[in-house]
PDB file of N, CA and C in Angstrom:
ATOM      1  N   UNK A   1      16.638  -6.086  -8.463  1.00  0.00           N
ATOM      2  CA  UNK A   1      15.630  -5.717  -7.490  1.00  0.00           C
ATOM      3  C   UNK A   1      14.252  -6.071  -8.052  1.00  0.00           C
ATOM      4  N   UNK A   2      12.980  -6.718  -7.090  1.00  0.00           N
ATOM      5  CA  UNK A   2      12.215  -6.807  -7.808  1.00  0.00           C
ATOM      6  C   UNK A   2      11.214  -5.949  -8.312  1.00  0.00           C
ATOM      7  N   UNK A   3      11.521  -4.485  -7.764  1.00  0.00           N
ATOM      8  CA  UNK A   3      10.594  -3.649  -8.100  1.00  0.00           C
ATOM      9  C   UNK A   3      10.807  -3.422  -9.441  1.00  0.00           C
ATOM     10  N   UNK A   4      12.103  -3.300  -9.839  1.00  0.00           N
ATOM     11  CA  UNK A   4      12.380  -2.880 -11.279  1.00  0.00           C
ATOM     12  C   UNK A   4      11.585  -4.023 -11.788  1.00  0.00           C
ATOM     13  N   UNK A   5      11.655  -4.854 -11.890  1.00  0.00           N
ATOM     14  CA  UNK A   5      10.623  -5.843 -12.577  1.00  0.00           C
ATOM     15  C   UNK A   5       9.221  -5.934 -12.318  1.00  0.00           C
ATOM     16  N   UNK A   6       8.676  -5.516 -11.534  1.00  0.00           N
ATOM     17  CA  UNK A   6       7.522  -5.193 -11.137  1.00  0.00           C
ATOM     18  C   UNK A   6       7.116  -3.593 -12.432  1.00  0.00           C
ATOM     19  N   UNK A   7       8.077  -3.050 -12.338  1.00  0.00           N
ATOM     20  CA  UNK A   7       8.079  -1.517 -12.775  1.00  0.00           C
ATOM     21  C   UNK A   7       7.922  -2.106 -14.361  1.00  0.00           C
ATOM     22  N   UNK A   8       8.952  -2.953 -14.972  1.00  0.00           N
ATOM     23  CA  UNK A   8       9.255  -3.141 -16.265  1.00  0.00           C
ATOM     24  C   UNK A   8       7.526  -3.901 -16.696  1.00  0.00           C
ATOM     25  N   UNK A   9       7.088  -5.156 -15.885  1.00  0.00           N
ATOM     26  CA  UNK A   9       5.617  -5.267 -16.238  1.00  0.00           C
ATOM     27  C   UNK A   9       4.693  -4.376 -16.434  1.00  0.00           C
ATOM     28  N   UNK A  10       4.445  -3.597 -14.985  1.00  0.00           N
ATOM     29  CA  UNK A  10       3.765  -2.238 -15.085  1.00  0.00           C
ATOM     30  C   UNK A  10       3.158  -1.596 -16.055  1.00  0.00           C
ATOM     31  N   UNK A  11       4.610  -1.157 -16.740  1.00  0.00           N
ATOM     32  CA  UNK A  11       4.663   0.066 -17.647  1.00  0.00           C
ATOM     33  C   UNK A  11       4.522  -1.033 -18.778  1.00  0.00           C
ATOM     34  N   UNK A  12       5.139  -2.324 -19.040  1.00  0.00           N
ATOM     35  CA  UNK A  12       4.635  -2.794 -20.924  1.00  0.00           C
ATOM     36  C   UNK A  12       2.744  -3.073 -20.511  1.00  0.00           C
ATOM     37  N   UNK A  13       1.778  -3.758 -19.279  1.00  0.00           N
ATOM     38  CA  UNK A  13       0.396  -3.636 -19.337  1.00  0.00           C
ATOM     39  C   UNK A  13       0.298  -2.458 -18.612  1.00  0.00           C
ATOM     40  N   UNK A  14      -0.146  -1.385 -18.872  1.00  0.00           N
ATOM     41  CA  UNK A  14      -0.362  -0.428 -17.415  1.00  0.00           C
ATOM     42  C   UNK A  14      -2.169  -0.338 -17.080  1.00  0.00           C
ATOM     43  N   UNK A  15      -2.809  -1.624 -17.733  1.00  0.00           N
ATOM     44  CA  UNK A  15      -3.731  -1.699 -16.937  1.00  0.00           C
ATOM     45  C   UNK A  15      -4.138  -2.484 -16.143  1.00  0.00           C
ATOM     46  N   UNK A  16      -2.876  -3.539 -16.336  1.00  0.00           N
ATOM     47  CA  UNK A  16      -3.150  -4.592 -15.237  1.00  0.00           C
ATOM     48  C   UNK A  16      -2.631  -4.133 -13.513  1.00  0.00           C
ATOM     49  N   UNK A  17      -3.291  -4.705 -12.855  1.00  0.00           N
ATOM     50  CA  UNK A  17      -3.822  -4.139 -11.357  1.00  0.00           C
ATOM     51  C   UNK A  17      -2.718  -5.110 -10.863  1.00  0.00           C
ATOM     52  N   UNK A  18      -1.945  -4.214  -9.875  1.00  0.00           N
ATOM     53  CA  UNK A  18      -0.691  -5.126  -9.321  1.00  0.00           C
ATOM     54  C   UNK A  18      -0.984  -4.569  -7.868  1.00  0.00           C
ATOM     55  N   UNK A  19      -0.854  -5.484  -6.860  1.00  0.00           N
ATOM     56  CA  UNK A  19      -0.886  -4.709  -5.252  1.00  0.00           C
ATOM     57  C   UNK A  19       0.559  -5.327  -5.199  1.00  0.00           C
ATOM     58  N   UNK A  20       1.490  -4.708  -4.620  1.00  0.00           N
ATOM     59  CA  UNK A  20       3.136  -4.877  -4.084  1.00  0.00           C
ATOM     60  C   UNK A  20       2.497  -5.059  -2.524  1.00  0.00           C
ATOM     61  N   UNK A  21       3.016  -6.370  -2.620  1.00  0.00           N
ATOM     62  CA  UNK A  21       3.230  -6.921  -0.907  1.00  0.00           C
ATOM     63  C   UNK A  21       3.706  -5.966  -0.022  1.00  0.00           C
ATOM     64  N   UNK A  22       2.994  -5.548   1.003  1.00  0.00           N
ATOM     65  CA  UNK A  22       4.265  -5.565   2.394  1.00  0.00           C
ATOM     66  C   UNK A  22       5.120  -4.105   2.207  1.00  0.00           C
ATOM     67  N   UNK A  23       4.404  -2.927   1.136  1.00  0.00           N
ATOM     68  CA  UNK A  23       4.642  -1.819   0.623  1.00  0.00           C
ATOM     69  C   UNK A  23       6.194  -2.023  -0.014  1.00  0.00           C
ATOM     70  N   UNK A  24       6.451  -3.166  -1.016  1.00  0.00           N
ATOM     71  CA  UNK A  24       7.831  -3.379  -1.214  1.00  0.00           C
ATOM     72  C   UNK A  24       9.010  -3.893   0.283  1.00  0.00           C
ATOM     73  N   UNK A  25       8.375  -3.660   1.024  1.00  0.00           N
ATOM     74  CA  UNK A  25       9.977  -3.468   1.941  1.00  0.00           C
ATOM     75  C   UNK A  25      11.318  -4.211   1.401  1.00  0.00           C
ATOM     76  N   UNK A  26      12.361  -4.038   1.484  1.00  0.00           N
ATOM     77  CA  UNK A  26      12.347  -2.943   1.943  1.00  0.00           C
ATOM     78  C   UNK A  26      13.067  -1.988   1.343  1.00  0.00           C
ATOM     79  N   UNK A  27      12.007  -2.159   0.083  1.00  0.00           N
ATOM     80  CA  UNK A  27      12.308  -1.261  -1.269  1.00  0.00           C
ATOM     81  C   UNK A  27      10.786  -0.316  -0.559  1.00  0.00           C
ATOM     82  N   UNK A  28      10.495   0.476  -0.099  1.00  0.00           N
ATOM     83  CA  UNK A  28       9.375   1.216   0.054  1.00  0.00           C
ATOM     84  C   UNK A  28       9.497   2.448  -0.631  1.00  0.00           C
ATOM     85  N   UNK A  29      10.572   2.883  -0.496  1.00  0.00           N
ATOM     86  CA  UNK A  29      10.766   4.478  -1.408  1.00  0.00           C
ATOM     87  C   UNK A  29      10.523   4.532  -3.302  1.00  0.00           C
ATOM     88  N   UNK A  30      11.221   2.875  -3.262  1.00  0.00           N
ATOM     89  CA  UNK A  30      11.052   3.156  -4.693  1.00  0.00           C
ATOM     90  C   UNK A  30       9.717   2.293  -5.305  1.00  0.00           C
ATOM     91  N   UNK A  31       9.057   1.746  -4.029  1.00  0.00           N
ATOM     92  CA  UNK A  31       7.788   1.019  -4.522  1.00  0.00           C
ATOM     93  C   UNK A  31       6.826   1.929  -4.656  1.00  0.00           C
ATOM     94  N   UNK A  32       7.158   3.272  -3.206  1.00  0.00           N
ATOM     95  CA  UNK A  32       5.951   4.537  -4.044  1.00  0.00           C
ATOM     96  C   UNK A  32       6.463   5.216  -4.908  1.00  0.00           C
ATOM     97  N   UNK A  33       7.572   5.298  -5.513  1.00  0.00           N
ATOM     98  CA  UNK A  33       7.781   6.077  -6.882  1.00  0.00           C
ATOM     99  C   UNK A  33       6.575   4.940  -7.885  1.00  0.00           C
ATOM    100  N   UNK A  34       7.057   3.924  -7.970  1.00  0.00           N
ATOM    101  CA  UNK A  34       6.532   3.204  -9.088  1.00  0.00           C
ATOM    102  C   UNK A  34       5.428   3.231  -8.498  1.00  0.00           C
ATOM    103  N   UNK A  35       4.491   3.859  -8.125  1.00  0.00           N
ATOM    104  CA  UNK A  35       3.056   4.192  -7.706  1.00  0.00           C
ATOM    105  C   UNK A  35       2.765   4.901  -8.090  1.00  0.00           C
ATOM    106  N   UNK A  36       3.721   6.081  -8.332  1.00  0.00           N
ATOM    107  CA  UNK A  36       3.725   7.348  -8.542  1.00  0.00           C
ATOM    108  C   UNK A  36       3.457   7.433 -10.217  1.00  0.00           C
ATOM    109  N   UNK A  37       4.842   6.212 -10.792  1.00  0.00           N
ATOM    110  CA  UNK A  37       4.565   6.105 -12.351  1.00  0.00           C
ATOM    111  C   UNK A  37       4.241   5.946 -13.137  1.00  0.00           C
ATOM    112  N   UNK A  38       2.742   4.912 -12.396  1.00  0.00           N
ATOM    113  CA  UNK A  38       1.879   4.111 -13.271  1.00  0.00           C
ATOM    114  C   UNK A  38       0.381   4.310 -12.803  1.00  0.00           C
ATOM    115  N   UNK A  39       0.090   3.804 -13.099  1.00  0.00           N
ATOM    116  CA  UNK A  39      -1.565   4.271 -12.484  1.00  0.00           C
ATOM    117  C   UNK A  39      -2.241   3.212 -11.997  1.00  0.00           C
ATOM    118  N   UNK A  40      -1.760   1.583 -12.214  1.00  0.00           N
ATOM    119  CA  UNK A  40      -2.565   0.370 -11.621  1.00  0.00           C
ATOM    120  C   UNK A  40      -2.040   0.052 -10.501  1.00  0.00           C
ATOM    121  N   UNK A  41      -0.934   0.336 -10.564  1.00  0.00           N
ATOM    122  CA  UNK A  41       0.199  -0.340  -9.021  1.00  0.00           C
ATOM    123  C   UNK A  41      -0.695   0.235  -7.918  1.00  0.00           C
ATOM    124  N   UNK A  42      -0.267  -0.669  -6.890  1.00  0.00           N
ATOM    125  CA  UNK A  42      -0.954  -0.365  -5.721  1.00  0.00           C
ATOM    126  C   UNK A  42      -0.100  -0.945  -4.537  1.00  0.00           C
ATOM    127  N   UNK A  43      -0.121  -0.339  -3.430  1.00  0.00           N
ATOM    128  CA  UNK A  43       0.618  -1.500  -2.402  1.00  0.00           C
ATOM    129  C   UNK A  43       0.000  -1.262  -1.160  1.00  0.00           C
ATOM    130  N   UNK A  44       0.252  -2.535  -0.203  1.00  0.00           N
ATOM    131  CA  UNK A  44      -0.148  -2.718   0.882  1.00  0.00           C
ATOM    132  C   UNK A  44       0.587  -2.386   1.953  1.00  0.00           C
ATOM    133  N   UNK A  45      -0.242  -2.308   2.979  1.00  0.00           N
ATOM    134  CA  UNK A  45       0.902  -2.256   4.522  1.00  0.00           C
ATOM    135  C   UNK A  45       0.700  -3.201   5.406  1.00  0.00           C
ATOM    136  N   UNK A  46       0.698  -4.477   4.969  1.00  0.00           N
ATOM    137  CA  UNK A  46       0.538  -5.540   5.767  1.00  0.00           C
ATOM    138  C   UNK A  46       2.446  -5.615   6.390  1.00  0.00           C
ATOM    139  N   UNK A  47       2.540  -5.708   7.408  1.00  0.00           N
ATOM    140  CA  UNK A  47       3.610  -5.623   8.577  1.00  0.00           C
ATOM    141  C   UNK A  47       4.436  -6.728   8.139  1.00  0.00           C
ATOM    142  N   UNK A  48       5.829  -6.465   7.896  1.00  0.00           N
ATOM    143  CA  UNK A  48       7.076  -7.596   7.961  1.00  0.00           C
ATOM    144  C   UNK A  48       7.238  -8.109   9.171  1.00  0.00           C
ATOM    145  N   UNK A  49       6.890  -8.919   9.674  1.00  0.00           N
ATOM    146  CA  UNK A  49       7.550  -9.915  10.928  1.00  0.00           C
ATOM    147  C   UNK A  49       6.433  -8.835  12.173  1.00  0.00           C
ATOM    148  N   UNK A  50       7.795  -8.468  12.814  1.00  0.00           N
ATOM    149  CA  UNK A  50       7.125  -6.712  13.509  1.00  0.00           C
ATOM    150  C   UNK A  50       7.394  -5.712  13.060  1.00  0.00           C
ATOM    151  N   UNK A  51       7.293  -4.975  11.996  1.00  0.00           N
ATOM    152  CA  UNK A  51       7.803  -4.213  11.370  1.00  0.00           C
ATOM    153  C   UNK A  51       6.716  -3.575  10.469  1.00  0.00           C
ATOM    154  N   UNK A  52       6.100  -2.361  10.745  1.00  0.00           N
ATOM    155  CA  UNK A  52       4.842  -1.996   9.791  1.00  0.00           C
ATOM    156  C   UNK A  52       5.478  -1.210   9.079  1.00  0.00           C
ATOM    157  N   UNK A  53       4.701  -0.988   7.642  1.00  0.00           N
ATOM    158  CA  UNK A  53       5.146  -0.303   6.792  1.00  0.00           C
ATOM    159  C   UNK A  53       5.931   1.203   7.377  1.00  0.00           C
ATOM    160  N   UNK A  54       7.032   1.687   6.641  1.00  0.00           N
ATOM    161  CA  UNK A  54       7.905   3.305   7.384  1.00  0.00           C
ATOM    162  C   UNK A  54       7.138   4.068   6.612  1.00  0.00           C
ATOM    163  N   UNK A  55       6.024   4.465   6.235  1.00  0.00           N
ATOM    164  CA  UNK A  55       5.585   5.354   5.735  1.00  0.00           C
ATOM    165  C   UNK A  55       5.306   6.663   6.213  1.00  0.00           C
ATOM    166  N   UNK A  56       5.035   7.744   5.693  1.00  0.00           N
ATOM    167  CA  UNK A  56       4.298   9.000   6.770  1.00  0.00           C
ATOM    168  C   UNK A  56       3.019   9.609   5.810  1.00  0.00           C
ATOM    169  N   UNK A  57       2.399  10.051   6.211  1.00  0.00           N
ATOM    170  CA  UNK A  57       2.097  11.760   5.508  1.00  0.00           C
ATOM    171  C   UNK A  57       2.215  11.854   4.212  1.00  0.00           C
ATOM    172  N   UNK A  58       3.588  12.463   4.478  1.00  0.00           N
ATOM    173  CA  UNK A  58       4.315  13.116   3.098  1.00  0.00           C
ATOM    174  C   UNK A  58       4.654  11.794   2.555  1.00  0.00           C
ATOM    175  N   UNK A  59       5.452  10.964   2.588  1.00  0.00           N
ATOM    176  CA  UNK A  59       5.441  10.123   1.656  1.00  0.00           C
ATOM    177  C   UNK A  59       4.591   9.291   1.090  1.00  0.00           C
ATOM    178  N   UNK A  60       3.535   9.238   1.488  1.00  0.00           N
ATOM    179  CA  UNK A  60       2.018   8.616   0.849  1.00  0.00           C
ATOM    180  C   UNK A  60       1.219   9.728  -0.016  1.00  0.00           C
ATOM    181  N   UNK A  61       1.382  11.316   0.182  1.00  0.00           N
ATOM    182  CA  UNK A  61       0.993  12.167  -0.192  1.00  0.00           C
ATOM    183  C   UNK A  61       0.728  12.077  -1.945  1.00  0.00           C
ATOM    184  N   UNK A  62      -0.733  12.210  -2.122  1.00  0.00           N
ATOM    185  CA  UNK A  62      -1.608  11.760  -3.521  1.00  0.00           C
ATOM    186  C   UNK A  62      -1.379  10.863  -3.841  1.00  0.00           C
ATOM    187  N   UNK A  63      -1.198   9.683  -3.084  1.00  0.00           N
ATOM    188  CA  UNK A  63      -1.399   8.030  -3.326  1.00  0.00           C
ATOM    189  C   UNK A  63      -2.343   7.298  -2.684  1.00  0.00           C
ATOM    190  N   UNK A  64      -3.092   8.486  -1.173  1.00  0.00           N
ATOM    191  CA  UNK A  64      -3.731   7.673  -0.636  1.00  0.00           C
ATOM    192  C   UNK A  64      -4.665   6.719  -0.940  1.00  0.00           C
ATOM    193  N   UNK A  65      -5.170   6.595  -1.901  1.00  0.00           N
ATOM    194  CA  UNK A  65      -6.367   5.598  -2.737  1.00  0.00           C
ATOM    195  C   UNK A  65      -5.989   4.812  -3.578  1.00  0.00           C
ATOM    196  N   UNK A  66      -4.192   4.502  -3.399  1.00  0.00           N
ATOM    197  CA  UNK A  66      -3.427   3.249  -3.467  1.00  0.00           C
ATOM    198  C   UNK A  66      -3.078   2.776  -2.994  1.00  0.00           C
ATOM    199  N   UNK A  67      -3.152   3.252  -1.632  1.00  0.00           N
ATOM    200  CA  UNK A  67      -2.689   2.584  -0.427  1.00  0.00           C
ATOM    201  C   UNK A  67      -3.272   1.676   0.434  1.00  0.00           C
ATOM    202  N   UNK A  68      -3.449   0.298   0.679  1.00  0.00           N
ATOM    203  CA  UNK A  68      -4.852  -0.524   0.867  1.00  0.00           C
ATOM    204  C   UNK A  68      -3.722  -1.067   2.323  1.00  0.00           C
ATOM    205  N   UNK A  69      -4.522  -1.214   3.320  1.00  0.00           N
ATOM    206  CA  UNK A  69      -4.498  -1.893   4.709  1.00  0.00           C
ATOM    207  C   UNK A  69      -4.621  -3.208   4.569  1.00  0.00           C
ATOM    208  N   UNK A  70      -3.577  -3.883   4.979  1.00  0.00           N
ATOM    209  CA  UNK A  70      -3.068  -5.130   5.163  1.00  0.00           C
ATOM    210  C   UNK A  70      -2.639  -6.159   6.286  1.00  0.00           C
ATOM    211  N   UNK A  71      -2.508  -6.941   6.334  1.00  0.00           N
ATOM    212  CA  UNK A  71      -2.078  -7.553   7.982  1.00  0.00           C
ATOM    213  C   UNK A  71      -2.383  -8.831   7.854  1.00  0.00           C
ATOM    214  N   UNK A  72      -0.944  -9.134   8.302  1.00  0.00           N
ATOM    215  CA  UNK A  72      -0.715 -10.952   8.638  1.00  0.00           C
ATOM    216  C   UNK A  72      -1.461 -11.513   9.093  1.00  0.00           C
ATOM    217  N   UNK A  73      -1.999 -10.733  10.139  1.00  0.00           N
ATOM    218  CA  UNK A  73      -2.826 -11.094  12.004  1.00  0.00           C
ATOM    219  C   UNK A  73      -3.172 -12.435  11.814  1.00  0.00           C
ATOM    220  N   UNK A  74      -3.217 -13.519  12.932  1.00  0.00           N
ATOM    221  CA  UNK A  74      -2.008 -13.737  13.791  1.00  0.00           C
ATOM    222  C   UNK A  74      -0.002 -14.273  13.538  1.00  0.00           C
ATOM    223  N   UNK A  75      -0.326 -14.120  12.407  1.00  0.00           N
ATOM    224  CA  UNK A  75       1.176 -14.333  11.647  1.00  0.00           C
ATOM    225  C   UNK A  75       2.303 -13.563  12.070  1.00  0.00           C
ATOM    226  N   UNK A  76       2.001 -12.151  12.705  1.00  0.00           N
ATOM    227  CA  UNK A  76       3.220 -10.947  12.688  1.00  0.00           C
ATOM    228  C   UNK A  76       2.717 -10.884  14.405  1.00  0.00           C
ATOM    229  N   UNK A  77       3.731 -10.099  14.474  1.00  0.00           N
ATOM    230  CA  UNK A  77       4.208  -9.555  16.242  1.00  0.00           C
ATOM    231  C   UNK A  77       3.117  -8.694  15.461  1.00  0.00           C
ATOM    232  N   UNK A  78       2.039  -7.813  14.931  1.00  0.00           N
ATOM    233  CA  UNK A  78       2.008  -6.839  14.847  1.00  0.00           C
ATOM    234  C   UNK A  78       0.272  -6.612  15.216  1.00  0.00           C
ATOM    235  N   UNK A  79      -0.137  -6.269  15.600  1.00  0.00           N
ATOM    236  CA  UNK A  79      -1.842  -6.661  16.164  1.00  0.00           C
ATOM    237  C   UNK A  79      -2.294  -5.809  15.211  1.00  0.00           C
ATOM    238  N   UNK A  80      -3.231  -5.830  14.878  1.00  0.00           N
ATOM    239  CA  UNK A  80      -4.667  -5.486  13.630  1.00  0.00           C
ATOM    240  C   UNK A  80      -5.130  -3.946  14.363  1.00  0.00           C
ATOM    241  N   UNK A  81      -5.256  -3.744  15.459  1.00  0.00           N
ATOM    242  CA  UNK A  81      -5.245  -3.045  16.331  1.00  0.00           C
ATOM    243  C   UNK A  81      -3.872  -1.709  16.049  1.00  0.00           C
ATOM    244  N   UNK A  82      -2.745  -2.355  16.294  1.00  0.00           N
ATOM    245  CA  UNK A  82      -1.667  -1.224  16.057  1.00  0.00           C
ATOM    246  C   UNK A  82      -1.647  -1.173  14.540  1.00  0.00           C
ATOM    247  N   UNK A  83      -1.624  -1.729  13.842  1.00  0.00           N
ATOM    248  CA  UNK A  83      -1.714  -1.741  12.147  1.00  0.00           C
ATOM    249  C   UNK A  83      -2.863  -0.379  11.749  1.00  0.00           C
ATOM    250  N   UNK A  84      -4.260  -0.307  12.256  1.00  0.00           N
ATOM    251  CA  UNK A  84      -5.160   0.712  12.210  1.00  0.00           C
ATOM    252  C   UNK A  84      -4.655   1.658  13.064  1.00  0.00           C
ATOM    253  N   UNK A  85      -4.381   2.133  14.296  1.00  0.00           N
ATOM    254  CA  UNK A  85      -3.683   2.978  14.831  1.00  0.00           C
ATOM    255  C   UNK A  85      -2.491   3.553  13.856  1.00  0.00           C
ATOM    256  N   UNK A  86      -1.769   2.951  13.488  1.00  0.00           N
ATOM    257  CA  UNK A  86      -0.755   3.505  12.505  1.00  0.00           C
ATOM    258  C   UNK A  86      -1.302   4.561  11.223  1.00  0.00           C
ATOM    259  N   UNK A  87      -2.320   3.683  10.915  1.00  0.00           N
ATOM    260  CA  UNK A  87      -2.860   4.413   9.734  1.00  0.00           C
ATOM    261  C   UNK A  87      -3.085   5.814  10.011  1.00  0.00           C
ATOM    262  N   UNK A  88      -4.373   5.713  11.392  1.00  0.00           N
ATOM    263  CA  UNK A  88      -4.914   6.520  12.204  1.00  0.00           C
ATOM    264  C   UNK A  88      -4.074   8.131  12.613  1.00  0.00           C
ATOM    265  N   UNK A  89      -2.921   7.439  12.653  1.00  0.00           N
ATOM    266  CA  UNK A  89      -1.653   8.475  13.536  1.00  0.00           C
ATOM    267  C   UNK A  89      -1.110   9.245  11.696  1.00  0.00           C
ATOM    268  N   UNK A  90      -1.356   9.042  10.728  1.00  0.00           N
ATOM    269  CA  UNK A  90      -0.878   9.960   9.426  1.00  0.00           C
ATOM    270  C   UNK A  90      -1.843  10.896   9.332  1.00  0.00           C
ATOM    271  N   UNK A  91      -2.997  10.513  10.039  1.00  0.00           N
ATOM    272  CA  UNK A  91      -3.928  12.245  10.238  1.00  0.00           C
ATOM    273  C   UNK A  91      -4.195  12.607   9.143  1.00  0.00           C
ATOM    274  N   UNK A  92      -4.693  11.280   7.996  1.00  0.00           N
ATOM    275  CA  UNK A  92      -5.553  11.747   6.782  1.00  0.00           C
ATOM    276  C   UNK A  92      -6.537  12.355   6.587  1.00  0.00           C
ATOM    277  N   UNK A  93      -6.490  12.953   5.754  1.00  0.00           N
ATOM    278  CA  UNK A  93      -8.291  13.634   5.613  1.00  0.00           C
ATOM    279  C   UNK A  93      -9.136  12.059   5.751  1.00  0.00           C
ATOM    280  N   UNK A  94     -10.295  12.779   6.196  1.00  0.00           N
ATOM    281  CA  UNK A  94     -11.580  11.371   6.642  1.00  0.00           C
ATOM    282  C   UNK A  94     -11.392  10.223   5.326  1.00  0.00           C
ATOM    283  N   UNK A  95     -11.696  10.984   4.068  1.00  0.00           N
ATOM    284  CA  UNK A  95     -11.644  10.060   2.710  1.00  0.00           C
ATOM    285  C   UNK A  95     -10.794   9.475   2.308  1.00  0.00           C
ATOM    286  N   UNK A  96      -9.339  10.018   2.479  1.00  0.00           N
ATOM    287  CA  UNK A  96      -8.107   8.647   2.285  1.00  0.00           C
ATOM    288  C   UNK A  96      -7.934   8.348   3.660  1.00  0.00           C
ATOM    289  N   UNK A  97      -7.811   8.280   4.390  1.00  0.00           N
ATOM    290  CA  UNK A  97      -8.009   7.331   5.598  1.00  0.00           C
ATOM    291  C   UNK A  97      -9.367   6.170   5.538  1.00  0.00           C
ATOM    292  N   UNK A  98     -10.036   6.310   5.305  1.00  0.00           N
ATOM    293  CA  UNK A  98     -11.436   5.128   4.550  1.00  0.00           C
ATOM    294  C   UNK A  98     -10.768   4.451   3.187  1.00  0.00           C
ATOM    295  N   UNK A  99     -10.543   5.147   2.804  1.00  0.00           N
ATOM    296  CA  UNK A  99      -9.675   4.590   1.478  1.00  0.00           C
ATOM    297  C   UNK A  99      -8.736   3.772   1.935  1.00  0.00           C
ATOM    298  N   UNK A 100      -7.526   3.634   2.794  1.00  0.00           N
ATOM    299  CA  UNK A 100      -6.736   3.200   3.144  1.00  0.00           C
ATOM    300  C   UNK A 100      -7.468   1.841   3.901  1.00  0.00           C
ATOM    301  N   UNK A 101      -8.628   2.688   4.790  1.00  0.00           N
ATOM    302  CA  UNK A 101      -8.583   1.321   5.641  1.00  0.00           C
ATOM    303  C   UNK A 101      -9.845   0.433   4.628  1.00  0.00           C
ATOM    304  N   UNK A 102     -10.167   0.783   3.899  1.00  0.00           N
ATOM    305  CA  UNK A 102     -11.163  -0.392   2.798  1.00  0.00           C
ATOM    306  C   UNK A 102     -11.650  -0.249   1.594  1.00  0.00           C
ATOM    307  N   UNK A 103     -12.041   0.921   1.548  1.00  0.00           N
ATOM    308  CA  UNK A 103     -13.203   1.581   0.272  1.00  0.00           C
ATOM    309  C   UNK A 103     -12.094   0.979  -1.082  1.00  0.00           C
ATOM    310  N   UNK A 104     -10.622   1.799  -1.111  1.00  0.00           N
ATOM    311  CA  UNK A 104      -9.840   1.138  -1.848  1.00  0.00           C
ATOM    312  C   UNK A 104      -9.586  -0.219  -2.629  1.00  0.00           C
ATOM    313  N   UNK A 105      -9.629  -1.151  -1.836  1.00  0.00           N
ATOM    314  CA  UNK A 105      -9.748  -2.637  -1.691  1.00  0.00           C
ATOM    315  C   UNK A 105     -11.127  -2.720  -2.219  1.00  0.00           C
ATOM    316  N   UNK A 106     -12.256  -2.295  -2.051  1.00  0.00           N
ATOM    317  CA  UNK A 106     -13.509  -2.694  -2.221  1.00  0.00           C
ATOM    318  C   UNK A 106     -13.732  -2.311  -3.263  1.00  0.00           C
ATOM    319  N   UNK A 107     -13.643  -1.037  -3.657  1.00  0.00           N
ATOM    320  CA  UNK A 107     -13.646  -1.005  -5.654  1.00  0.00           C
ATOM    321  C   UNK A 107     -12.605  -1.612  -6.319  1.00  0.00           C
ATOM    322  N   UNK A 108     -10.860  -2.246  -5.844  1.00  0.00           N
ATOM    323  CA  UNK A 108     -10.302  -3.022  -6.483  1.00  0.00           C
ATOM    324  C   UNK A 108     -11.222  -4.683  -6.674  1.00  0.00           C
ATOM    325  N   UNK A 109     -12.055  -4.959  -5.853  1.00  0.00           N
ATOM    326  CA  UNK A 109     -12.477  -6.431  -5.613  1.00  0.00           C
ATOM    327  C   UNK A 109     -13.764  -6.543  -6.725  1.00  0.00           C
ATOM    328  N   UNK A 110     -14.509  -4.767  -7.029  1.00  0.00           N
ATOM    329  CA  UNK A 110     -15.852  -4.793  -7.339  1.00  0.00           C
ATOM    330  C   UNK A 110     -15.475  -4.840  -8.696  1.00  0.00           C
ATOM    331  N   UNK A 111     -14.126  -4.025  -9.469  1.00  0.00           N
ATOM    332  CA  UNK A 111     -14.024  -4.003 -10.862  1.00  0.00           C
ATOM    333  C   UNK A 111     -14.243  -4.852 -11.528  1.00  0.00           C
ATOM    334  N   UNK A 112     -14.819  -5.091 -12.686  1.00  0.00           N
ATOM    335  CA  UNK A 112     -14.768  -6.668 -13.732  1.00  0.00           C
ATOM    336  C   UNK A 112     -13.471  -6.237 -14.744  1.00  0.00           C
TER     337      UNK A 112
END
């Protein structure tokens, strides 16, 4: 699986900054463990085909400011539009919901 290898890099640099495509799919359960295990991993919810990340709530719960907004657009059945609605519908507090939809991404881009 490639998360285990994703996981095995991880953990020998754990300061190098990894974003996991596409939140693993459709390894997602164990792509937020290994979110959970390291502290650089990060993943996206850019949409498989039509298919947006299965996430909720609870399973993003104290990751939100690893969780960075993603999207094929026009590549996927999936509009940029329902991709933010999705986010929208986990009913984050204001600050990981901003986090999700950019702030995240924007201090990953600003770090040297």
């Amino acid at each position: 699986m490639e998360i285990d290898a994703l996981s095995r890099v991880a953990h020998r640099w754990p300061d190098a900054r990894i974003i996991v495509a596409h939140c693993g799919a459709p390894a997602v359960e164990a792509t937020l463990a290994l979110l959970r295990s390291t502290r650089s991993v990060y993943a996206d919810l850019t949409p498989v085909t039509a298919m947006l990340a299965p996430i909720t709530r609870t399973s993003i719960a104290g990751l939100e400011r690893r969780v960075l907004f993603g999207t094929d657009a026009p590549n996927v059945a999936v509009s940029i539009e329902d991709a933010i609605a999705h986010i929208r519908m986990l009913e984050l507090a204001p600050g990981d919901e901003a986090a999700v939809l950019g702030s995240t991404a924007e201090q990953l881009l600003a770090r040297n």
